[in-house]
PDB file of N, CA and C in Angstrom:
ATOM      1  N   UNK A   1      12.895  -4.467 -36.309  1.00  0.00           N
ATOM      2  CA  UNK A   1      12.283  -5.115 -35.169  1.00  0.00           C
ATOM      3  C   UNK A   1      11.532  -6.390 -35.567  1.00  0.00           C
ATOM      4  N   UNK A   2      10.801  -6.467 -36.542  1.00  0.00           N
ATOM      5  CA  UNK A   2      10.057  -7.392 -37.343  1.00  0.00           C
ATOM      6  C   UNK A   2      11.362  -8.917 -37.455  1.00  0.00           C
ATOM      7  N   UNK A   3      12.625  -8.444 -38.174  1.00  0.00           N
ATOM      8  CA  UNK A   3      13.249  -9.128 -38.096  1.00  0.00           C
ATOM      9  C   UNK A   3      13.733 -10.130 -37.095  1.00  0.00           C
ATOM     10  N   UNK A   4      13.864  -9.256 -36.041  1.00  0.00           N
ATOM     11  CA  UNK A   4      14.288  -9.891 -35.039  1.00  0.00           C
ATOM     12  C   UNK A   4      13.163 -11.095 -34.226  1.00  0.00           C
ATOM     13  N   UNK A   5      12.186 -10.220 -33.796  1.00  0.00           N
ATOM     14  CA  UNK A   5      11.057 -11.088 -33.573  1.00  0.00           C
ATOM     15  C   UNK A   5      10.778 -12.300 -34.591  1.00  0.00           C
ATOM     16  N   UNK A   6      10.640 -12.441 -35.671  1.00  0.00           N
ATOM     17  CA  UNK A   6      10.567 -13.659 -36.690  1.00  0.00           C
ATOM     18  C   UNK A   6      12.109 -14.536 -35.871  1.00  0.00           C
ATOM     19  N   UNK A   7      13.030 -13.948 -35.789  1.00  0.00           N
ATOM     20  CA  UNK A   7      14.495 -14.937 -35.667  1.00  0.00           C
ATOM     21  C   UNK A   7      14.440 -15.486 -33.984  1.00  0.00           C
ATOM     22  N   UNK A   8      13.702 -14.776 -32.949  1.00  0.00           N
ATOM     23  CA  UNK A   8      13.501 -15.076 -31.986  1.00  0.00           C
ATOM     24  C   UNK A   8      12.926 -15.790 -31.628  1.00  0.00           C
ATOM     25  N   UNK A   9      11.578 -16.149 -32.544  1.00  0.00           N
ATOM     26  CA  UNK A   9      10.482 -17.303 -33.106  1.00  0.00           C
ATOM     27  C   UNK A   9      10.658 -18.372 -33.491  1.00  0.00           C
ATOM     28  N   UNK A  10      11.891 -18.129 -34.724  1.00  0.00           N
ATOM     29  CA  UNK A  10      12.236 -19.144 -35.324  1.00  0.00           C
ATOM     30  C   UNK A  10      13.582 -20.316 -34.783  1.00  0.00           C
ATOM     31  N   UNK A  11      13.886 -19.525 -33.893  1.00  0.00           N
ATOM     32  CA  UNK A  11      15.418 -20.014 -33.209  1.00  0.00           C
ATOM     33  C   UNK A  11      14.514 -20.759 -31.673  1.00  0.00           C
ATOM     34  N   UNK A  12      13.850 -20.111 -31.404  1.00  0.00           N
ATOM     35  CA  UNK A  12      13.194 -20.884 -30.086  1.00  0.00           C
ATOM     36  C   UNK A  12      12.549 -21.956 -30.422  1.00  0.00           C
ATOM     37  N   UNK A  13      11.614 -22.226 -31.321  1.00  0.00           N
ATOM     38  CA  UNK A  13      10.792 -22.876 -32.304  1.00  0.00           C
ATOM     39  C   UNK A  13      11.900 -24.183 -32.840  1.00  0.00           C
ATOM     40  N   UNK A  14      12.882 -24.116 -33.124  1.00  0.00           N
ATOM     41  CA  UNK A  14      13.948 -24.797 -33.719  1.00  0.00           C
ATOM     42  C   UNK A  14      14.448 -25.564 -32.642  1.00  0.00           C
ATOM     43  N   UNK A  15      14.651 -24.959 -31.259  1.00  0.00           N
ATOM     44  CA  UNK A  15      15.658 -25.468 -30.283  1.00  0.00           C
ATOM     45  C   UNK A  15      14.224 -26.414 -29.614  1.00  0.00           C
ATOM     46  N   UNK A  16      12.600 -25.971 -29.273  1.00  0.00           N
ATOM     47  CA  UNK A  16      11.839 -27.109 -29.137  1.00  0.00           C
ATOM     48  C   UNK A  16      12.275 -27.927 -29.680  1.00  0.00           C
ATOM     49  N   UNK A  17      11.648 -27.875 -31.061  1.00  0.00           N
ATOM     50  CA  UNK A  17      11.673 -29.037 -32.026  1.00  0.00           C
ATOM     51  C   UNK A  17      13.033 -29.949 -32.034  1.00  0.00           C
ATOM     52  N   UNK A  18      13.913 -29.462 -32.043  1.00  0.00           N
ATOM     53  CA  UNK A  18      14.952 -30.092 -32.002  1.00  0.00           C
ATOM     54  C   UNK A  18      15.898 -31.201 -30.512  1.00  0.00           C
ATOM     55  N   UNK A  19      14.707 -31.025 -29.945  1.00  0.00           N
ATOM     56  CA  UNK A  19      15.028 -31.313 -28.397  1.00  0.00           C
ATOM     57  C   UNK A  19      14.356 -32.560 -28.098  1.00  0.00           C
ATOM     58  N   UNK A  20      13.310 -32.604 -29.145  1.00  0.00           N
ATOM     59  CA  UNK A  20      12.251 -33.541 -28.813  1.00  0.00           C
ATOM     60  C   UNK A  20      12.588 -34.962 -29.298  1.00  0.00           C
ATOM     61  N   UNK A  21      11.894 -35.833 -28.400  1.00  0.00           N
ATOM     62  CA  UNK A  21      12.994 -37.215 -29.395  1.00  0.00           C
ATOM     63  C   UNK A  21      12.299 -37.996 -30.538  1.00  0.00           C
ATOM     64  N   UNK A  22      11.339 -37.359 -30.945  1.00  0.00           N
ATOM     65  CA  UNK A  22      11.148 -37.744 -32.480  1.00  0.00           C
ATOM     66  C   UNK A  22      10.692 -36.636 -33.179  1.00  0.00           C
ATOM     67  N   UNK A  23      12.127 -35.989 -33.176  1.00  0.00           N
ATOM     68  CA  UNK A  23      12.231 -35.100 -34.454  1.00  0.00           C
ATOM     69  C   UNK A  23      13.366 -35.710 -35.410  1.00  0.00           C
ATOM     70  N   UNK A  24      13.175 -35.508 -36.459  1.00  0.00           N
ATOM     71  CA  UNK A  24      14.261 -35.537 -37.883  1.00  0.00           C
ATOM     72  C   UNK A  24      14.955 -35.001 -38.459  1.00  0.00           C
ATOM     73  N   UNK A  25      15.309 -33.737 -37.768  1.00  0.00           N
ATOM     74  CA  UNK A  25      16.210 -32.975 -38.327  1.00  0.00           C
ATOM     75  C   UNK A  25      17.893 -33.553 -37.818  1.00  0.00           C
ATOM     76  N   UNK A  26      17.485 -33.692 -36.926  1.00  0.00           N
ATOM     77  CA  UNK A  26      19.559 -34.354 -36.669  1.00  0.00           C
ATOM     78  C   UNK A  26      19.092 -35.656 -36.215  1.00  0.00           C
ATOM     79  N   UNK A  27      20.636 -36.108 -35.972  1.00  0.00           N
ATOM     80  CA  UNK A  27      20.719 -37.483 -35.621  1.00  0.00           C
ATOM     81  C   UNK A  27      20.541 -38.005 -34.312  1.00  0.00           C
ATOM     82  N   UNK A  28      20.540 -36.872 -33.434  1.00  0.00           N
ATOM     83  CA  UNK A  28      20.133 -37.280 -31.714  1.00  0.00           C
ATOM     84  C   UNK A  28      19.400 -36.065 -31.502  1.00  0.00           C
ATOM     85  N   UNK A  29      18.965 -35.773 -30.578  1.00  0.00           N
ATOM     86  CA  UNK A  29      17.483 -34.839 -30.011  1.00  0.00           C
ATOM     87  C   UNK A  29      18.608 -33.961 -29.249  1.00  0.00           C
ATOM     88  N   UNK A  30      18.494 -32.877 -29.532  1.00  0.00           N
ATOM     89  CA  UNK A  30      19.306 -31.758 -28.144  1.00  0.00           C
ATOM     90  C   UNK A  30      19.185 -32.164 -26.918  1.00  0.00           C
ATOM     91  N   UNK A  31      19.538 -31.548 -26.005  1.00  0.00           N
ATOM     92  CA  UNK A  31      19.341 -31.854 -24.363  1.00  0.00           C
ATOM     93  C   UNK A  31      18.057 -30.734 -24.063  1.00  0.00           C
ATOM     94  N   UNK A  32      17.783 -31.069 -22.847  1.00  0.00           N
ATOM     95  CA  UNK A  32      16.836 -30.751 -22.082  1.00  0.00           C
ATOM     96  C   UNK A  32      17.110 -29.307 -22.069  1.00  0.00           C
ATOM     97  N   UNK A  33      18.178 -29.068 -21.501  1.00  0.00           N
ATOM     98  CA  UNK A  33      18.297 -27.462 -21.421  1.00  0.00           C
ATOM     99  C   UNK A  33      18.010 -26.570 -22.876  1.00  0.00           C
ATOM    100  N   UNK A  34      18.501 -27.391 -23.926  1.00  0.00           N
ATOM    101  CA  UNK A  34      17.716 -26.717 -25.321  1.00  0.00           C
ATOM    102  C   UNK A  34      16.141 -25.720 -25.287  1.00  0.00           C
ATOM    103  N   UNK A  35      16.319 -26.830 -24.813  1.00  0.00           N
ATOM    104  CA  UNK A  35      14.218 -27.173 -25.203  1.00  0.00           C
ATOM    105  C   UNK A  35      13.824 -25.942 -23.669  1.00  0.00           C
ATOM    106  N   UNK A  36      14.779 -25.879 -22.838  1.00  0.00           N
ATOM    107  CA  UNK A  36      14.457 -24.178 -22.077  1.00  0.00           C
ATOM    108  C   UNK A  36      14.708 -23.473 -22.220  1.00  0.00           C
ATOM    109  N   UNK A  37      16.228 -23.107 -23.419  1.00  0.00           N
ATOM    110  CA  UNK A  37      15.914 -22.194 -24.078  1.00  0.00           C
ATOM    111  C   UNK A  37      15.309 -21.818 -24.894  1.00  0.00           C
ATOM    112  N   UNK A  38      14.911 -23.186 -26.013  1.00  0.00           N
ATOM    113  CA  UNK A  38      13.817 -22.298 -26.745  1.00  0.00           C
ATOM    114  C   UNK A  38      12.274 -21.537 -26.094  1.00  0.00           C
ATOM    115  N   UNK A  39      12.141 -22.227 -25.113  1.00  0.00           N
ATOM    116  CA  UNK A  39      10.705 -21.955 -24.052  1.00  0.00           C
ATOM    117  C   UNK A  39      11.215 -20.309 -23.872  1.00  0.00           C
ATOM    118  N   UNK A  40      12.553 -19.998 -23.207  1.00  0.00           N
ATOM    119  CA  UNK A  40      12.885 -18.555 -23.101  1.00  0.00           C
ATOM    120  C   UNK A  40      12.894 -18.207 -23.876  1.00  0.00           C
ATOM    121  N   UNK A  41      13.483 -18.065 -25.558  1.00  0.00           N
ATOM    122  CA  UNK A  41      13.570 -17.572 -26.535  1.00  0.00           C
ATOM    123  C   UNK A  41      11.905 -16.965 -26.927  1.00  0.00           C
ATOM    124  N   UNK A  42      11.071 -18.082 -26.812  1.00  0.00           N
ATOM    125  CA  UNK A  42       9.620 -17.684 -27.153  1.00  0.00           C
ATOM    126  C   UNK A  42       9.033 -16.974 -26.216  1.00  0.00           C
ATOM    127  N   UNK A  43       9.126 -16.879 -25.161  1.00  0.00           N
ATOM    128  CA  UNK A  43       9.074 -15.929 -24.006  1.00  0.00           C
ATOM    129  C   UNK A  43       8.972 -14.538 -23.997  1.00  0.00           C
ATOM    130  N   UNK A  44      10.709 -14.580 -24.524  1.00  0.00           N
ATOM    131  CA  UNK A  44      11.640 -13.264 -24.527  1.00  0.00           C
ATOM    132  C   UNK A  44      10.790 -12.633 -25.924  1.00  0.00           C
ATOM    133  N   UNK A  45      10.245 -13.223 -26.854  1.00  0.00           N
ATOM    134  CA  UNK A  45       9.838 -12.430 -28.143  1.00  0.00           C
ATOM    135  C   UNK A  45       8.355 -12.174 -28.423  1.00  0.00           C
ATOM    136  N   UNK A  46       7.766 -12.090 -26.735  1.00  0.00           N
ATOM    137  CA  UNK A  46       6.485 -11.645 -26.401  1.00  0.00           C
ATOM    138  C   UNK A  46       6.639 -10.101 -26.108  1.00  0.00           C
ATOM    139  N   UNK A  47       7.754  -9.542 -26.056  1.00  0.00           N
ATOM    140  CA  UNK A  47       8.025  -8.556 -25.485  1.00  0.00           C
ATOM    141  C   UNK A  47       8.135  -7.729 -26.846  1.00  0.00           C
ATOM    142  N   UNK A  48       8.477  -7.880 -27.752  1.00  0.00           N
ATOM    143  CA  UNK A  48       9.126  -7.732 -29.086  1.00  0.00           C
ATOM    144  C   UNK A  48       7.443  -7.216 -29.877  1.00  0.00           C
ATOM    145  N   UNK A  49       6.148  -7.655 -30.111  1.00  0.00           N
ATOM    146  CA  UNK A  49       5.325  -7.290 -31.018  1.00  0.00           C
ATOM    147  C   UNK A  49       4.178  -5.985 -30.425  1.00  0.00           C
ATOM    148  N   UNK A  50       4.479  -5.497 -29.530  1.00  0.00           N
ATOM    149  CA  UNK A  50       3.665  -3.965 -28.638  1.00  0.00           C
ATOM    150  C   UNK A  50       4.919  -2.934 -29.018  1.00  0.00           C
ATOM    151  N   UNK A  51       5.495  -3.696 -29.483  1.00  0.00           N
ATOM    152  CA  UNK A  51       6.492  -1.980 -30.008  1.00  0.00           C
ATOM    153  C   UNK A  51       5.944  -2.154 -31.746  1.00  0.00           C
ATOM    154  N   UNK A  52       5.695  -2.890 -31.945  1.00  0.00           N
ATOM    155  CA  UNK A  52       5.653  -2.588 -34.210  1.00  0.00           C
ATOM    156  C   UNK A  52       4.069  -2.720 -34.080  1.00  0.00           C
ATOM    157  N   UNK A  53       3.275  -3.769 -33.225  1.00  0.00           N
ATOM    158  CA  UNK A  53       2.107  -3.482 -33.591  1.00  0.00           C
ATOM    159  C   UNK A  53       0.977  -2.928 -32.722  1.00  0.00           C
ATOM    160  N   UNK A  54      -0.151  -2.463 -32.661  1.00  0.00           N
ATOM    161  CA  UNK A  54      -0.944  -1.906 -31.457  1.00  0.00           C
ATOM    162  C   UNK A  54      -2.113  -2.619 -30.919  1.00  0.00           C
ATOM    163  N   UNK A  55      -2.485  -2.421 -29.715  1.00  0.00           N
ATOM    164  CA  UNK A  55      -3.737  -3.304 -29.439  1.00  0.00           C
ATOM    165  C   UNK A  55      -3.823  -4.738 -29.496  1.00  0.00           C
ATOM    166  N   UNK A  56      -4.653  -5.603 -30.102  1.00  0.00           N
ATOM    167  CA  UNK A  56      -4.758  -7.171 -30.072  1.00  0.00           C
ATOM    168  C   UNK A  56      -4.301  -7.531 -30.957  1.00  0.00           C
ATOM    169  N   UNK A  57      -3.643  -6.275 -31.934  1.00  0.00           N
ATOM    170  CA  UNK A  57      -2.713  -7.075 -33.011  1.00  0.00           C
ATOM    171  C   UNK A  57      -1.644  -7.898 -32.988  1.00  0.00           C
ATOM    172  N   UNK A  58      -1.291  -7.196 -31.409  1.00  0.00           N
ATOM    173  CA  UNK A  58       0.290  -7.467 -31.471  1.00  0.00           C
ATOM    174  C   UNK A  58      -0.206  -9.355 -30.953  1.00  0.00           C
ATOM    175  N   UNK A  59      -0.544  -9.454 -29.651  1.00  0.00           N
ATOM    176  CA  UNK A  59      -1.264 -10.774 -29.355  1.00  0.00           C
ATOM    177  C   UNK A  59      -1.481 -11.860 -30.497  1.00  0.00           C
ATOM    178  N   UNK A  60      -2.396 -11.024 -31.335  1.00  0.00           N
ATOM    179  CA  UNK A  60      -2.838 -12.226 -32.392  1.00  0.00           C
ATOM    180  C   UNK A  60      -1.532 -12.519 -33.613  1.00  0.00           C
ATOM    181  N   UNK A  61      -0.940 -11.334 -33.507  1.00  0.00           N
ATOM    182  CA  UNK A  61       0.695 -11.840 -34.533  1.00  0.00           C
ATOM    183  C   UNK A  61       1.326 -12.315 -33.784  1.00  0.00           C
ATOM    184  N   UNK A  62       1.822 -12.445 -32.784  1.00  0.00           N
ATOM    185  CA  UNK A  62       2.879 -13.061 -31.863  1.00  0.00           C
ATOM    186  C   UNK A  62       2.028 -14.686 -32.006  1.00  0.00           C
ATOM    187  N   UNK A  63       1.036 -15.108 -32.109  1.00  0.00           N
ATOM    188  CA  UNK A  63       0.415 -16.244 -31.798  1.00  0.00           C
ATOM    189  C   UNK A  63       0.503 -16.786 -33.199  1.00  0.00           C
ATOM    190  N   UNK A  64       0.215 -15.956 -34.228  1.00  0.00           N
ATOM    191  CA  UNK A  64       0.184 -17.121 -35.536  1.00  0.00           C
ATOM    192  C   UNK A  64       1.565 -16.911 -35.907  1.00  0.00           C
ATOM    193  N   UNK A  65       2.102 -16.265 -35.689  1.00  0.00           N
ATOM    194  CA  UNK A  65       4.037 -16.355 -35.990  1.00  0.00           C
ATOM    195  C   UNK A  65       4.306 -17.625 -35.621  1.00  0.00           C
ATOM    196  N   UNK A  66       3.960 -17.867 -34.350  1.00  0.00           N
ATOM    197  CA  UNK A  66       4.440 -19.328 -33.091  1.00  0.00           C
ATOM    198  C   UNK A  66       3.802 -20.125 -33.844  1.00  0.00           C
ATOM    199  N   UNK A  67       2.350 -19.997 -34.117  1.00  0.00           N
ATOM    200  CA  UNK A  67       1.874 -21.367 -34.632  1.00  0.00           C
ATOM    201  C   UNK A  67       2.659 -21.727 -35.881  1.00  0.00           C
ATOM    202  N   UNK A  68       2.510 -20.590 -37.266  1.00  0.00           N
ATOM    203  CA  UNK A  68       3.501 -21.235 -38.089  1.00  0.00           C
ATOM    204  C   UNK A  68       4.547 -21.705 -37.821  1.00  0.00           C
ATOM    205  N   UNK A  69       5.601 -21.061 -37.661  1.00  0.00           N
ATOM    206  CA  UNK A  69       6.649 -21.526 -36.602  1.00  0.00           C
ATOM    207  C   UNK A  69       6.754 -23.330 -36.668  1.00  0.00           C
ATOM    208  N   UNK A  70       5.702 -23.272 -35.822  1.00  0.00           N
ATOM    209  CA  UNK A  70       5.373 -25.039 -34.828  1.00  0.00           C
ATOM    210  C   UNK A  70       5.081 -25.890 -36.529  1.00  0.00           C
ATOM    211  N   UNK A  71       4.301 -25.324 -37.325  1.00  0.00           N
ATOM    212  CA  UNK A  71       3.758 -26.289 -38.386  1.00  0.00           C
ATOM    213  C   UNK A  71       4.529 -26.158 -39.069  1.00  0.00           C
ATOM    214  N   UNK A  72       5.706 -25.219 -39.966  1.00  0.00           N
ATOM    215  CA  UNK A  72       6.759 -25.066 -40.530  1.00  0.00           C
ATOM    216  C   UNK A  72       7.961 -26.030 -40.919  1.00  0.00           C
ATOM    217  N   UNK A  73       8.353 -25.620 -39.210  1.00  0.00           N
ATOM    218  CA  UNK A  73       9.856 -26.489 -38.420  1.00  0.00           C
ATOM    219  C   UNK A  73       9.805 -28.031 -38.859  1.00  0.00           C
ATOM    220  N   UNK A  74       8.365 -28.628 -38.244  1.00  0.00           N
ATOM    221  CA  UNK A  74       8.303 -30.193 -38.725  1.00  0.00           C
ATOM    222  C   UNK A  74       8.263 -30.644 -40.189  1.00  0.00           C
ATOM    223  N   UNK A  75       7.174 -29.826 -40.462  1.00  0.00           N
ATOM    224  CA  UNK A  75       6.803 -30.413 -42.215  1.00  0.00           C
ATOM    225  C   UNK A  75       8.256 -29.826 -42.928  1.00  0.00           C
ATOM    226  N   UNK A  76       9.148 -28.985 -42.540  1.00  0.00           N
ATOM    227  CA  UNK A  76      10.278 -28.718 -43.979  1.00  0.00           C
ATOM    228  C   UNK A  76      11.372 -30.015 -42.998  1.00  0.00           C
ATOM    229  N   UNK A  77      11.253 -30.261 -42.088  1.00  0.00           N
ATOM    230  CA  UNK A  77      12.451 -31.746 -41.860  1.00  0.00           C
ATOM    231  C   UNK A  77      11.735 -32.952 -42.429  1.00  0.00           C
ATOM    232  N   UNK A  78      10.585 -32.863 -42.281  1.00  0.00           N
ATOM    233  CA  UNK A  78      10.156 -34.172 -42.753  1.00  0.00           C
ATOM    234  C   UNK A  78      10.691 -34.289 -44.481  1.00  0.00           C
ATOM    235  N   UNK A  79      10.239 -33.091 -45.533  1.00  0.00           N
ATOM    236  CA  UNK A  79      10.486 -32.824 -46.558  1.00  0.00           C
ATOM    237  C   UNK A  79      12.234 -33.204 -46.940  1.00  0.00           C
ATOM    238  N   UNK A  80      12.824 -32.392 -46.011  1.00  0.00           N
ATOM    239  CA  UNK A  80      14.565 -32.009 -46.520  1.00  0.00           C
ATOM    240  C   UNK A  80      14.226 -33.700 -46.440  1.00  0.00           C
ATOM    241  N   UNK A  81      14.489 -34.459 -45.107  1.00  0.00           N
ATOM    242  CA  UNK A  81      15.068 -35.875 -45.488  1.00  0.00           C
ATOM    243  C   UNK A  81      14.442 -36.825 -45.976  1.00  0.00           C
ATOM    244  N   UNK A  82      13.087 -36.621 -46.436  1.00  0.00           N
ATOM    245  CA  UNK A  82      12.508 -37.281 -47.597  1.00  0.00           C
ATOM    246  C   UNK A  82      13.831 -37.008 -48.798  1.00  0.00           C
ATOM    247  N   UNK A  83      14.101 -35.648 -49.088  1.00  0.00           N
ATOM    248  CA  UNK A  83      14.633 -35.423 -50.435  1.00  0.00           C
ATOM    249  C   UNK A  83      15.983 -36.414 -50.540  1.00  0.00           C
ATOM    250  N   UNK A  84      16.267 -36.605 -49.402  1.00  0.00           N
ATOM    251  CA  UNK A  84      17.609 -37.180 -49.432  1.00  0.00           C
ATOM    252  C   UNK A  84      17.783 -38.838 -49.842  1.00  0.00           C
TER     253      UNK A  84
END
């Protein structure tokens, strides 16, 4: 379950970022509809942390998952095409 929730995070998180028009990971910005699925994707994986964790845990992990997530996604594109 853990798994999934991280990939639900990370795939919604990806399709923002990637939608937006100054990001660096590709060469043109996704479309609009991207950027609502990732909004659903992050949505849909609120549902996902009251089954593995209990009480305000689940809340406060679902929130710093997203935040890393958000600080992650940018700083490793900025990095990859620095390397290049």
């Amino acid at each position: 379950m853990l798994f999934v929730l991280l990939m639900l995070i990370a795939t919604g998180v990806f399709f923002i970022y990637a939608s937006n028009r100054h990001q660096l990971a590709l060469s043109n910005p996704l479309s609009k509809k991207c950027k609502l699925l990732g909004y659903l994707l992050l949505i849909i994986s609120v549902v996902i942390p009251p089954l593995i964790f209990s009480g305000a845990a689940n809340i406060f992990m679902w929130l710093m998952l997203v935040m890393l997530g958000l600080i992650i996604v940018p700083i490793s594109s900025f990095w990859l095409r620095r390397l290049r």
